[in-house]
PDB file of N, CA and C in Angstrom:
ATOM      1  N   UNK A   1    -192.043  81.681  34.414  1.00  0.00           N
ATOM      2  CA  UNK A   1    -192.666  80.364  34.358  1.00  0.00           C
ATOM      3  C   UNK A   1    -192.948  79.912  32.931  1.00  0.00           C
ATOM      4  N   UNK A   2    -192.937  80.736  32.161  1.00  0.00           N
ATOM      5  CA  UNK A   2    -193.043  80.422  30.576  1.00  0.00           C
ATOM      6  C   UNK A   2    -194.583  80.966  30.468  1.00  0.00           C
ATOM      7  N   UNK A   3    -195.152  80.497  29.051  1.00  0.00           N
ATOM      8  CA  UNK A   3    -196.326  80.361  28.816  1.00  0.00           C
ATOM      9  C   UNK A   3    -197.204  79.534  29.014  1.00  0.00           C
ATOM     10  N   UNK A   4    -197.974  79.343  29.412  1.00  0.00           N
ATOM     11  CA  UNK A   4    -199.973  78.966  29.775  1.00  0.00           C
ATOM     12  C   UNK A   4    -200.422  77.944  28.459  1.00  0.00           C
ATOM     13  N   UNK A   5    -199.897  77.345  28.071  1.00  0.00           N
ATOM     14  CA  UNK A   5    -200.270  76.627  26.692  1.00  0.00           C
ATOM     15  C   UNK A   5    -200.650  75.197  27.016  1.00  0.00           C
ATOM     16  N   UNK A   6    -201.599  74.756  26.592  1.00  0.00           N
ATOM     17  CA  UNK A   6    -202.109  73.549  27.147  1.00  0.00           C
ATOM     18  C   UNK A   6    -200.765  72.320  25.992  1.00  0.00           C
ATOM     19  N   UNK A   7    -200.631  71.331  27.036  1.00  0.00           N
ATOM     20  CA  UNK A   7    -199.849  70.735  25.925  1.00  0.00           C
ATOM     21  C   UNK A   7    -200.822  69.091  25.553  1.00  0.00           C
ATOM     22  N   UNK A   8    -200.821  68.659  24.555  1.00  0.00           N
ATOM     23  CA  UNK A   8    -201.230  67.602  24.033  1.00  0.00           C
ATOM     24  C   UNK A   8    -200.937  66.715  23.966  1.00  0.00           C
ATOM     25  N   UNK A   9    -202.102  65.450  25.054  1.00  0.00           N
ATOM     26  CA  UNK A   9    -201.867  64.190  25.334  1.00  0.00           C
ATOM     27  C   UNK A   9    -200.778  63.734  24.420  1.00  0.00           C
ATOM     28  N   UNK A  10    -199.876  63.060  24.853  1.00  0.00           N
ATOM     29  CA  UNK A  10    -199.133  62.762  26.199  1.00  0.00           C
ATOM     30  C   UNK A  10    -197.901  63.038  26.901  1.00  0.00           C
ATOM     31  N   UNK A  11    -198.210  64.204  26.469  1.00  0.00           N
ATOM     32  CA  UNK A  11    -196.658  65.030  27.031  1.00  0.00           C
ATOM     33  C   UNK A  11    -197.494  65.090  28.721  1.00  0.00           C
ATOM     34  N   UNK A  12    -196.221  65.680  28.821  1.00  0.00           N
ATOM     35  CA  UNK A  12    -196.063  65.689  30.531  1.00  0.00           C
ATOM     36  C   UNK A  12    -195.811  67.028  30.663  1.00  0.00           C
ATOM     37  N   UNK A  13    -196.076  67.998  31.566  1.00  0.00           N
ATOM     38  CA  UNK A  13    -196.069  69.467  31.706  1.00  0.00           C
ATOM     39  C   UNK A  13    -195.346  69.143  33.417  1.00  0.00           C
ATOM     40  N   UNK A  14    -193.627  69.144  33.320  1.00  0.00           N
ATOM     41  CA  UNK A  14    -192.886  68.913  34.487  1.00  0.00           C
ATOM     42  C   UNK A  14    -192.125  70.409  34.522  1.00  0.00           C
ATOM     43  N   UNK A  15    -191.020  70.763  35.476  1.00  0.00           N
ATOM     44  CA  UNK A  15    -190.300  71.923  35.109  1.00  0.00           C
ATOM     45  C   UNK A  15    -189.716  72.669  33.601  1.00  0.00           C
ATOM     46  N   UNK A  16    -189.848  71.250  33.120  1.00  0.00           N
ATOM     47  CA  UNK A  16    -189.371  71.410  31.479  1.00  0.00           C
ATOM     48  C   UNK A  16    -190.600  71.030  30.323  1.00  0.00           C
ATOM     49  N   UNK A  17    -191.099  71.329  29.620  1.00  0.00           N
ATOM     50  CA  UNK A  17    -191.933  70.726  28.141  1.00  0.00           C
ATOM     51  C   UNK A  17    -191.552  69.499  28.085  1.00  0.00           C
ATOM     52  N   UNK A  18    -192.063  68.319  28.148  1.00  0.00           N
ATOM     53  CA  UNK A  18    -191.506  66.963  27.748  1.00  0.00           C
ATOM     54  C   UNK A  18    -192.763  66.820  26.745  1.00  0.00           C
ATOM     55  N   UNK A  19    -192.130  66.020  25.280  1.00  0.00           N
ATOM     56  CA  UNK A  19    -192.208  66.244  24.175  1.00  0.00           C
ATOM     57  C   UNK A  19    -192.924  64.216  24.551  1.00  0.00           C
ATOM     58  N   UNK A  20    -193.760  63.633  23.931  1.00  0.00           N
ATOM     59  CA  UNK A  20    -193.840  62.441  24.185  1.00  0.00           C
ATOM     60  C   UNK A  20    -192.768  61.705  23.855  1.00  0.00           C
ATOM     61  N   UNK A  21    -192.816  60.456  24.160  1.00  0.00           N
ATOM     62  CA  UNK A  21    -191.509  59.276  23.884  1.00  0.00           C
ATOM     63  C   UNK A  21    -192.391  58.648  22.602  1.00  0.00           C
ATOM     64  N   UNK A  22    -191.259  58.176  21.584  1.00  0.00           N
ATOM     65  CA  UNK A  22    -191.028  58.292  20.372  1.00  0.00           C
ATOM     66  C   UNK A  22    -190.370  56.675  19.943  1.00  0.00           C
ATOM     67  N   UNK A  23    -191.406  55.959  19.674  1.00  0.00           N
ATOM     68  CA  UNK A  23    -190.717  55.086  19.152  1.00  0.00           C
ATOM     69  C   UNK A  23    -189.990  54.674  18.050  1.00  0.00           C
ATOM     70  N   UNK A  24    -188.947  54.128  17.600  1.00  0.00           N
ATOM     71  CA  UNK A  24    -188.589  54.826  16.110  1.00  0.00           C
ATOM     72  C   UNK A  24    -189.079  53.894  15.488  1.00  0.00           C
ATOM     73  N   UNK A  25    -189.683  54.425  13.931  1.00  0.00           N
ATOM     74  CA  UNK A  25    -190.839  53.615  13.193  1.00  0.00           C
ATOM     75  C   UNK A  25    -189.699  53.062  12.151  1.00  0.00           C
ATOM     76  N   UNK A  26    -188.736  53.960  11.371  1.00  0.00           N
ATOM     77  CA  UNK A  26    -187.854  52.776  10.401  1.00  0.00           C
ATOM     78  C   UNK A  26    -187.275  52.036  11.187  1.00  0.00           C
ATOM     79  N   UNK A  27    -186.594  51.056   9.736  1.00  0.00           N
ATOM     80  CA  UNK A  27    -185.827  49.403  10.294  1.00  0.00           C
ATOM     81  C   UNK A  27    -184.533  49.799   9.692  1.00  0.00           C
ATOM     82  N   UNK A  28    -183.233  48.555  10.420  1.00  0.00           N
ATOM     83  CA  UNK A  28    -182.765  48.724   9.903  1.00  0.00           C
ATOM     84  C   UNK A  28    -181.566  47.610  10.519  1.00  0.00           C
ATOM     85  N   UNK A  29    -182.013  46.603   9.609  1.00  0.00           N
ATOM     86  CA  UNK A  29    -181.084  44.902   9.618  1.00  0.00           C
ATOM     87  C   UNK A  29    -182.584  44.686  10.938  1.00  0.00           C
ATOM     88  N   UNK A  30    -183.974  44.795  10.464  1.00  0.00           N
ATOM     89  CA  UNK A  30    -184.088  44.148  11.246  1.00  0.00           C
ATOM     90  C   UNK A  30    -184.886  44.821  12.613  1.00  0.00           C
ATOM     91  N   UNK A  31    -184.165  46.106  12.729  1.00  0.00           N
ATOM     92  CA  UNK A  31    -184.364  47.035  14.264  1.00  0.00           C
ATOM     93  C   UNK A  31    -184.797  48.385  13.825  1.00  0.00           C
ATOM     94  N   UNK A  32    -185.660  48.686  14.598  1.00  0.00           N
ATOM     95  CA  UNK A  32    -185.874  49.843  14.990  1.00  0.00           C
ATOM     96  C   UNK A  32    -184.718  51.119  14.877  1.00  0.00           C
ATOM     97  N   UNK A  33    -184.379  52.179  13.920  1.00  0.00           N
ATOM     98  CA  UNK A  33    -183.230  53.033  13.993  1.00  0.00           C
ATOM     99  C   UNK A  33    -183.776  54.304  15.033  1.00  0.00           C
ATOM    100  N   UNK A  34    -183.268  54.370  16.034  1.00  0.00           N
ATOM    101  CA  UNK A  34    -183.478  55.570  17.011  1.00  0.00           C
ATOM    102  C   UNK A  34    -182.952  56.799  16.033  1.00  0.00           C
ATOM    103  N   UNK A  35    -182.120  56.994  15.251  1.00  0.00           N
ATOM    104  CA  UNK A  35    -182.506  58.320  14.518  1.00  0.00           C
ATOM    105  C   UNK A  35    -183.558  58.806  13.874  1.00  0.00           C
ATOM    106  N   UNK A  36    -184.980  57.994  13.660  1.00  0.00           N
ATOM    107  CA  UNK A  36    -185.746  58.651  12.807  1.00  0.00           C
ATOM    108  C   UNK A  36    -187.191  58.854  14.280  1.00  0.00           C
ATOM    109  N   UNK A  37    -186.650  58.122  15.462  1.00  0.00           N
ATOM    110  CA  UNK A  37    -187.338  58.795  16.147  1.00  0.00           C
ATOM    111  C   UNK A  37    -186.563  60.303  17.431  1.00  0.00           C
ATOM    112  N   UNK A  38    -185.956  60.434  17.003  1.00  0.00           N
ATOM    113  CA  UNK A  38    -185.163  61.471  17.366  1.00  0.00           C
ATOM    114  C   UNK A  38    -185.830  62.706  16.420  1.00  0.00           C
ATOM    115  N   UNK A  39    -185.220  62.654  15.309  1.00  0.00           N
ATOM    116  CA  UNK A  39    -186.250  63.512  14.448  1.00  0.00           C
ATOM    117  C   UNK A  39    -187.788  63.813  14.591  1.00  0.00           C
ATOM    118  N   UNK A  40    -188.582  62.544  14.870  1.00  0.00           N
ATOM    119  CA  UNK A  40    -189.632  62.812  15.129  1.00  0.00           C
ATOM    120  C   UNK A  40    -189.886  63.570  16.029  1.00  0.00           C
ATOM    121  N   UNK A  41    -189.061  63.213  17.674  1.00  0.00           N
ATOM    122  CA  UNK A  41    -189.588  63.654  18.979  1.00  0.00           C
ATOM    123  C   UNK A  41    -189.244  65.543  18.689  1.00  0.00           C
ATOM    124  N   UNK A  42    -188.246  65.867  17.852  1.00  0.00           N
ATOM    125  CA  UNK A  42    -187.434  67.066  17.716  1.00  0.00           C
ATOM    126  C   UNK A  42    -188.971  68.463  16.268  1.00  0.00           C
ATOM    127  N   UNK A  43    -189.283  67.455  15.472  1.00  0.00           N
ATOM    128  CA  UNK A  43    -190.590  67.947  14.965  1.00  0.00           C
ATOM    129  C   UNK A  43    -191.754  68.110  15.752  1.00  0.00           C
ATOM    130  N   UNK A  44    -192.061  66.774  16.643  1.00  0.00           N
ATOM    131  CA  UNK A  44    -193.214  67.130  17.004  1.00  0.00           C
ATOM    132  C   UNK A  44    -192.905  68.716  18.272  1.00  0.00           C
ATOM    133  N   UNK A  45    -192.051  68.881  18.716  1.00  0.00           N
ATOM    134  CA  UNK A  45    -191.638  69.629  19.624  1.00  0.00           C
ATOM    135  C   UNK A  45    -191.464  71.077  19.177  1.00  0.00           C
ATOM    136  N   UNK A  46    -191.104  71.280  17.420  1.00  0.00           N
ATOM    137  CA  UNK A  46    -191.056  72.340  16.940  1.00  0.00           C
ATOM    138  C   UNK A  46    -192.572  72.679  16.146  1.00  0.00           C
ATOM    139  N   UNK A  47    -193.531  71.636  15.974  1.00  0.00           N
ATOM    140  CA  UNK A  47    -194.753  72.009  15.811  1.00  0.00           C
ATOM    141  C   UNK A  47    -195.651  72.484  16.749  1.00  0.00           C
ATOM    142  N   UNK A  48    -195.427  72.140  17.960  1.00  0.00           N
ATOM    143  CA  UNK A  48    -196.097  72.784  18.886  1.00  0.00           C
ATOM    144  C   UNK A  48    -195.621  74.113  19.814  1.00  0.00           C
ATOM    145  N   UNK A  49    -194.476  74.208  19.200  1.00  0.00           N
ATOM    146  CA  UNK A  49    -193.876  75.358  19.559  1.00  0.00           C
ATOM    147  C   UNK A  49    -194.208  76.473  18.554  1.00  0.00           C
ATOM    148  N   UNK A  50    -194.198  76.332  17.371  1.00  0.00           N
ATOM    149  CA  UNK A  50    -194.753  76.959  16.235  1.00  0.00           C
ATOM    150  C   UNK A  50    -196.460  77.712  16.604  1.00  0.00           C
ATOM    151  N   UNK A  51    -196.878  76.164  16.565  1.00  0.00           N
ATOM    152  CA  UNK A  51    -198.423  76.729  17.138  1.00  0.00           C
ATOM    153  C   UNK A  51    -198.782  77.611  18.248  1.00  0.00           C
ATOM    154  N   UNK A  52    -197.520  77.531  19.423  1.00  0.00           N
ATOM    155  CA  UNK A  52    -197.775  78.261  20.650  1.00  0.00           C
ATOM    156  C   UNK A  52    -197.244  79.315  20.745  1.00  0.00           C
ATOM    157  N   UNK A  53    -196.336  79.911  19.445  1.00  0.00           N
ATOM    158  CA  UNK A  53    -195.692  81.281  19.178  1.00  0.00           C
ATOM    159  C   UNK A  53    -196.425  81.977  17.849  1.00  0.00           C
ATOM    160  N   UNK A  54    -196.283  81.536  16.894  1.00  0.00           N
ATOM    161  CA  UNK A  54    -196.134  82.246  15.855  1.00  0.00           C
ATOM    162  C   UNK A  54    -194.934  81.882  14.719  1.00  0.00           C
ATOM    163  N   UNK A  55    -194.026  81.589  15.750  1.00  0.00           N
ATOM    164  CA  UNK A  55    -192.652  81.870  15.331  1.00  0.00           C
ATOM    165  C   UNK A  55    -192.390  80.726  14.169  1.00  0.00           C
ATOM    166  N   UNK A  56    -191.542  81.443  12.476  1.00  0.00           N
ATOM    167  CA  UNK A  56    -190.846  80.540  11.902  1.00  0.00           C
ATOM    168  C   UNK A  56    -190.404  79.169  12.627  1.00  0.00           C
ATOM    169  N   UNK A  57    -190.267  78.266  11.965  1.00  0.00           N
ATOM    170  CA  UNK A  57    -189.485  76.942  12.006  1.00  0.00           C
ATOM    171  C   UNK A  57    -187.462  76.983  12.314  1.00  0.00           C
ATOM    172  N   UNK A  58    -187.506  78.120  11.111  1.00  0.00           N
ATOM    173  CA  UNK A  58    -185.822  78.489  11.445  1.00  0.00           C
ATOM    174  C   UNK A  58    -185.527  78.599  12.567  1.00  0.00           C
ATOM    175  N   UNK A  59    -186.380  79.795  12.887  1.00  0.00           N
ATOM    176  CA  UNK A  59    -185.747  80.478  14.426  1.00  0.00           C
ATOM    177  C   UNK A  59    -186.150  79.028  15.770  1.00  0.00           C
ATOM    178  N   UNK A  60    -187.665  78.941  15.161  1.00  0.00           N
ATOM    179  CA  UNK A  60    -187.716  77.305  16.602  1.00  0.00           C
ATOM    180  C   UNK A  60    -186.357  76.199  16.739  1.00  0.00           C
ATOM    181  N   UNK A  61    -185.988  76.082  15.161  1.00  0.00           N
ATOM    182  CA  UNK A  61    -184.689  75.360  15.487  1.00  0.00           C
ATOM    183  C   UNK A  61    -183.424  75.504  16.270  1.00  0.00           C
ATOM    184  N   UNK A  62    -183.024  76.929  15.706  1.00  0.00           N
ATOM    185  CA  UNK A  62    -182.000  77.717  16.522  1.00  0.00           C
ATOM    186  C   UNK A  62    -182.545  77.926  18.006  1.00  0.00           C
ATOM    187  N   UNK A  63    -183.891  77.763  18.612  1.00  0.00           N
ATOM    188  CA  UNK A  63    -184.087  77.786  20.138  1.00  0.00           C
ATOM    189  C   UNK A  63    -183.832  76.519  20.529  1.00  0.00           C
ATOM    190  N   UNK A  64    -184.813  75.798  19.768  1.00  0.00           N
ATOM    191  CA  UNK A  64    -184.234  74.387  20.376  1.00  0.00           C
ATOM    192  C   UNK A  64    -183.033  73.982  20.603  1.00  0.00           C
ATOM    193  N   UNK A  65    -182.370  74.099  19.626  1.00  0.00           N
ATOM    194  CA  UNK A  65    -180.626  73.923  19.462  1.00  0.00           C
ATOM    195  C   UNK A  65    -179.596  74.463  20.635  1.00  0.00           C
ATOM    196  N   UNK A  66    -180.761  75.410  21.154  1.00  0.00           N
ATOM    197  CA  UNK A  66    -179.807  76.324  22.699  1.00  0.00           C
ATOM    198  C   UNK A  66    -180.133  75.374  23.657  1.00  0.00           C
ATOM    199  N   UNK A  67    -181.583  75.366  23.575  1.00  0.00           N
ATOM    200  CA  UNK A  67    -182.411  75.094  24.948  1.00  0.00           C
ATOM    201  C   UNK A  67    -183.217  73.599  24.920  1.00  0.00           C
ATOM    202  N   UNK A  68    -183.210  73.234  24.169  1.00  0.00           N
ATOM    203  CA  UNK A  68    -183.460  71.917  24.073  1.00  0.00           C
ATOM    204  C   UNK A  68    -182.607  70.638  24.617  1.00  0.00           C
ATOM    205  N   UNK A  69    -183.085  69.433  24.829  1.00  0.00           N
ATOM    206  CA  UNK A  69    -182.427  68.523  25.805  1.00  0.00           C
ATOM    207  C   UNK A  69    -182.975  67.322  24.968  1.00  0.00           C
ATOM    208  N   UNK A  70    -182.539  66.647  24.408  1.00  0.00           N
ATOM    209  CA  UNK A  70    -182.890  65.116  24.094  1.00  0.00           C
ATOM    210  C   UNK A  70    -182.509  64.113  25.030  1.00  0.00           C
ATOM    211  N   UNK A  71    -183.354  63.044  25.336  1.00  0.00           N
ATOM    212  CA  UNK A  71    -182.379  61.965  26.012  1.00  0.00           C
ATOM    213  C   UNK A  71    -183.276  60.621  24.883  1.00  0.00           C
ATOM    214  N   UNK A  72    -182.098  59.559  25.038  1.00  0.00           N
ATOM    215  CA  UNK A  72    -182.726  58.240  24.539  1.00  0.00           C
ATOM    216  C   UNK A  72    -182.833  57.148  25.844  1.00  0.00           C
ATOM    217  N   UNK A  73    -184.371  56.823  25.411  1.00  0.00           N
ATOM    218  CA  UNK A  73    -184.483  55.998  26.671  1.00  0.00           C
ATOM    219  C   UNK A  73    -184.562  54.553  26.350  1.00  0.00           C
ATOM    220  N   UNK A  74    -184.489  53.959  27.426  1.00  0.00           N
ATOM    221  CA  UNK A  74    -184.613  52.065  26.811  1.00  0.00           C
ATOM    222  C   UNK A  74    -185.087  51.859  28.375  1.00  0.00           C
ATOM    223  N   UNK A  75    -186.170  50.583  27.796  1.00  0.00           N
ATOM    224  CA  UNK A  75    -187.264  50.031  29.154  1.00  0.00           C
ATOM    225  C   UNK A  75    -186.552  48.147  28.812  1.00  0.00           C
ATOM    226  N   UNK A  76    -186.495  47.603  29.630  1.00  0.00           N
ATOM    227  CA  UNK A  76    -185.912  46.797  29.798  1.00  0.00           C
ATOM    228  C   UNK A  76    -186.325  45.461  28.751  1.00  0.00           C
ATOM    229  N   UNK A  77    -187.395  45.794  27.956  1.00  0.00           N
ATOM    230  CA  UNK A  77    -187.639  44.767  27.010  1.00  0.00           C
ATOM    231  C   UNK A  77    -186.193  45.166  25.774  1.00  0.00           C
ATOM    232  N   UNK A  78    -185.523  45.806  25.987  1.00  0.00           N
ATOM    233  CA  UNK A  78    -184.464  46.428  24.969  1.00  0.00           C
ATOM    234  C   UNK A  78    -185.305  47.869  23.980  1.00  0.00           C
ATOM    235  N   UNK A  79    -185.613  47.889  23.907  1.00  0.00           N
ATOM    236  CA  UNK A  79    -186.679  48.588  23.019  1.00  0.00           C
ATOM    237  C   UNK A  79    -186.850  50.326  23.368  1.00  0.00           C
ATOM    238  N   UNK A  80    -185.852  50.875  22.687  1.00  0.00           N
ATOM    239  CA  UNK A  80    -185.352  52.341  22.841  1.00  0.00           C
ATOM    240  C   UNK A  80    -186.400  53.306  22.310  1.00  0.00           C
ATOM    241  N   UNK A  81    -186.871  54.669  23.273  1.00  0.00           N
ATOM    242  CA  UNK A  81    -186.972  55.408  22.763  1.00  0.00           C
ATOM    243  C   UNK A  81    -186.664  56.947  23.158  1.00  0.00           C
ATOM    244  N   UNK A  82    -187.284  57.968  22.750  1.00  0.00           N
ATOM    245  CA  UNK A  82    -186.812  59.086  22.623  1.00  0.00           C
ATOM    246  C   UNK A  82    -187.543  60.542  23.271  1.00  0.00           C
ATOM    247  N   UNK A  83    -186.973  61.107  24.390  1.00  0.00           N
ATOM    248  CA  UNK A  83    -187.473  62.130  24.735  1.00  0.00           C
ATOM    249  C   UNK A  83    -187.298  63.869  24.234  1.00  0.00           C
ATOM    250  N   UNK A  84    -187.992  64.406  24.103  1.00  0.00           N
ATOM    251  CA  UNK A  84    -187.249  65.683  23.574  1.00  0.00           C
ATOM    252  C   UNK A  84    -187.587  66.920  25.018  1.00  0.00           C
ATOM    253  N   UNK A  85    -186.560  67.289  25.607  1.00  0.00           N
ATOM    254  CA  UNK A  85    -187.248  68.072  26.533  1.00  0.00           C
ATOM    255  C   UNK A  85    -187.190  69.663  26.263  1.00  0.00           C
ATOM    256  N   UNK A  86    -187.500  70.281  27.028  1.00  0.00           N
ATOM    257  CA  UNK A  86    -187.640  72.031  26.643  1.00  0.00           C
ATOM    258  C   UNK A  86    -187.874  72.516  28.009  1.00  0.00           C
ATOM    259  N   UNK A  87    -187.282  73.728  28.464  1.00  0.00           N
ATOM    260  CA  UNK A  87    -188.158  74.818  29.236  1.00  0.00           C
ATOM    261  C   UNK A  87    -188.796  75.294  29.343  1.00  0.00           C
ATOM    262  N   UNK A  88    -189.394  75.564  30.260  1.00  0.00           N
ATOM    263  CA  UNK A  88    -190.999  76.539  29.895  1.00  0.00           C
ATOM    264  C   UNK A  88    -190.334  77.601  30.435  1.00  0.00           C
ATOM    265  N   UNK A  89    -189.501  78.160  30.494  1.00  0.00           N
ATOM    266  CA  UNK A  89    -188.800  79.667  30.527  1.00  0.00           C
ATOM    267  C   UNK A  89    -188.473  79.908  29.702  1.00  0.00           C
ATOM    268  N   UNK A  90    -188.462  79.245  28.411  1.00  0.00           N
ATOM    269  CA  UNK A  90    -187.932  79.574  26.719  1.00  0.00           C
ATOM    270  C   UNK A  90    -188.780  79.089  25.669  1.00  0.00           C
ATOM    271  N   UNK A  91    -189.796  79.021  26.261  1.00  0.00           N
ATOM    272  CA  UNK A  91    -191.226  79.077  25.306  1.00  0.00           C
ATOM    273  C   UNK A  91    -191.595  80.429  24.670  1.00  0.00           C
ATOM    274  N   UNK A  92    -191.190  80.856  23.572  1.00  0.00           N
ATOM    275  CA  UNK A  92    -191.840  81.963  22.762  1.00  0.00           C
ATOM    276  C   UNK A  92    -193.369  82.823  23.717  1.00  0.00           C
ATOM    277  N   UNK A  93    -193.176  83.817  23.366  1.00  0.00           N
ATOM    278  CA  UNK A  93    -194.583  84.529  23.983  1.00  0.00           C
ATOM    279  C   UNK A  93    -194.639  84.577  22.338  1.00  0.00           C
ATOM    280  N   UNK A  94    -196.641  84.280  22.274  1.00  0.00           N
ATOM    281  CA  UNK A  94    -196.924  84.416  20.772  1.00  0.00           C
ATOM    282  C   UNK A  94    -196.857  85.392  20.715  1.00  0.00           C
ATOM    283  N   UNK A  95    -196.496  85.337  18.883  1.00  0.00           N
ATOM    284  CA  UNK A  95    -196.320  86.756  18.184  1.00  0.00           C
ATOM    285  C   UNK A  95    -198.083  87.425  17.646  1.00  0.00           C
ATOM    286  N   UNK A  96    -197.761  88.901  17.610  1.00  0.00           N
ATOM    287  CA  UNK A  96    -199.530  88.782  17.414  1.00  0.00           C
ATOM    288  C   UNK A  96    -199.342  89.526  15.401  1.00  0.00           C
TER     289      UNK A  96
END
């Protein structure tokens, strides 16, 4: 089932870690660039994974990179943003 880790408003604790949705804060001609909230949703996801292991940043990347799931979402005002998802079967047990 993974680890017992409380996750922080406003993620969602579903079969998978969902990372909050991410609006993207640079512009660009104008718009919103969904790459810099991609990055974001992909940090905030390796900071709290950090905090809930122990574990380097390197190695969180290389997990994420297996087990990680992004999707980009859009709500009908046009206005895209960004999920980062995870397993809670590949959540680090902290290191002591």
């Amino acid at each position: 089932e993974g680890a017992s880790i409380p996750f922080p408003p406003p993620w969602e604790a579903t079969p998978a870690v969902r990372a909050p949705a991410r609006a993207p804060p640079a512009r660009r001609r104008g718009r919103p660039h969904p790459l810099s909230a991609q990055v974001a949703a992909l940090q905030d996801l390796l900071e709290w994974l950090h905090a809930a292991s122990g574990l380097e940043h390197e190695k969180l990347y290389r997990l994420a990179s297996l087990a990680g799931d992004m999707a980009v979402t859009q709500v009908v005002n046009g206005r895209k943003g960004v999920h980062m998802l995870f397993p809670k079967s590949g959540i680090p047990v902290p290191q002591k």
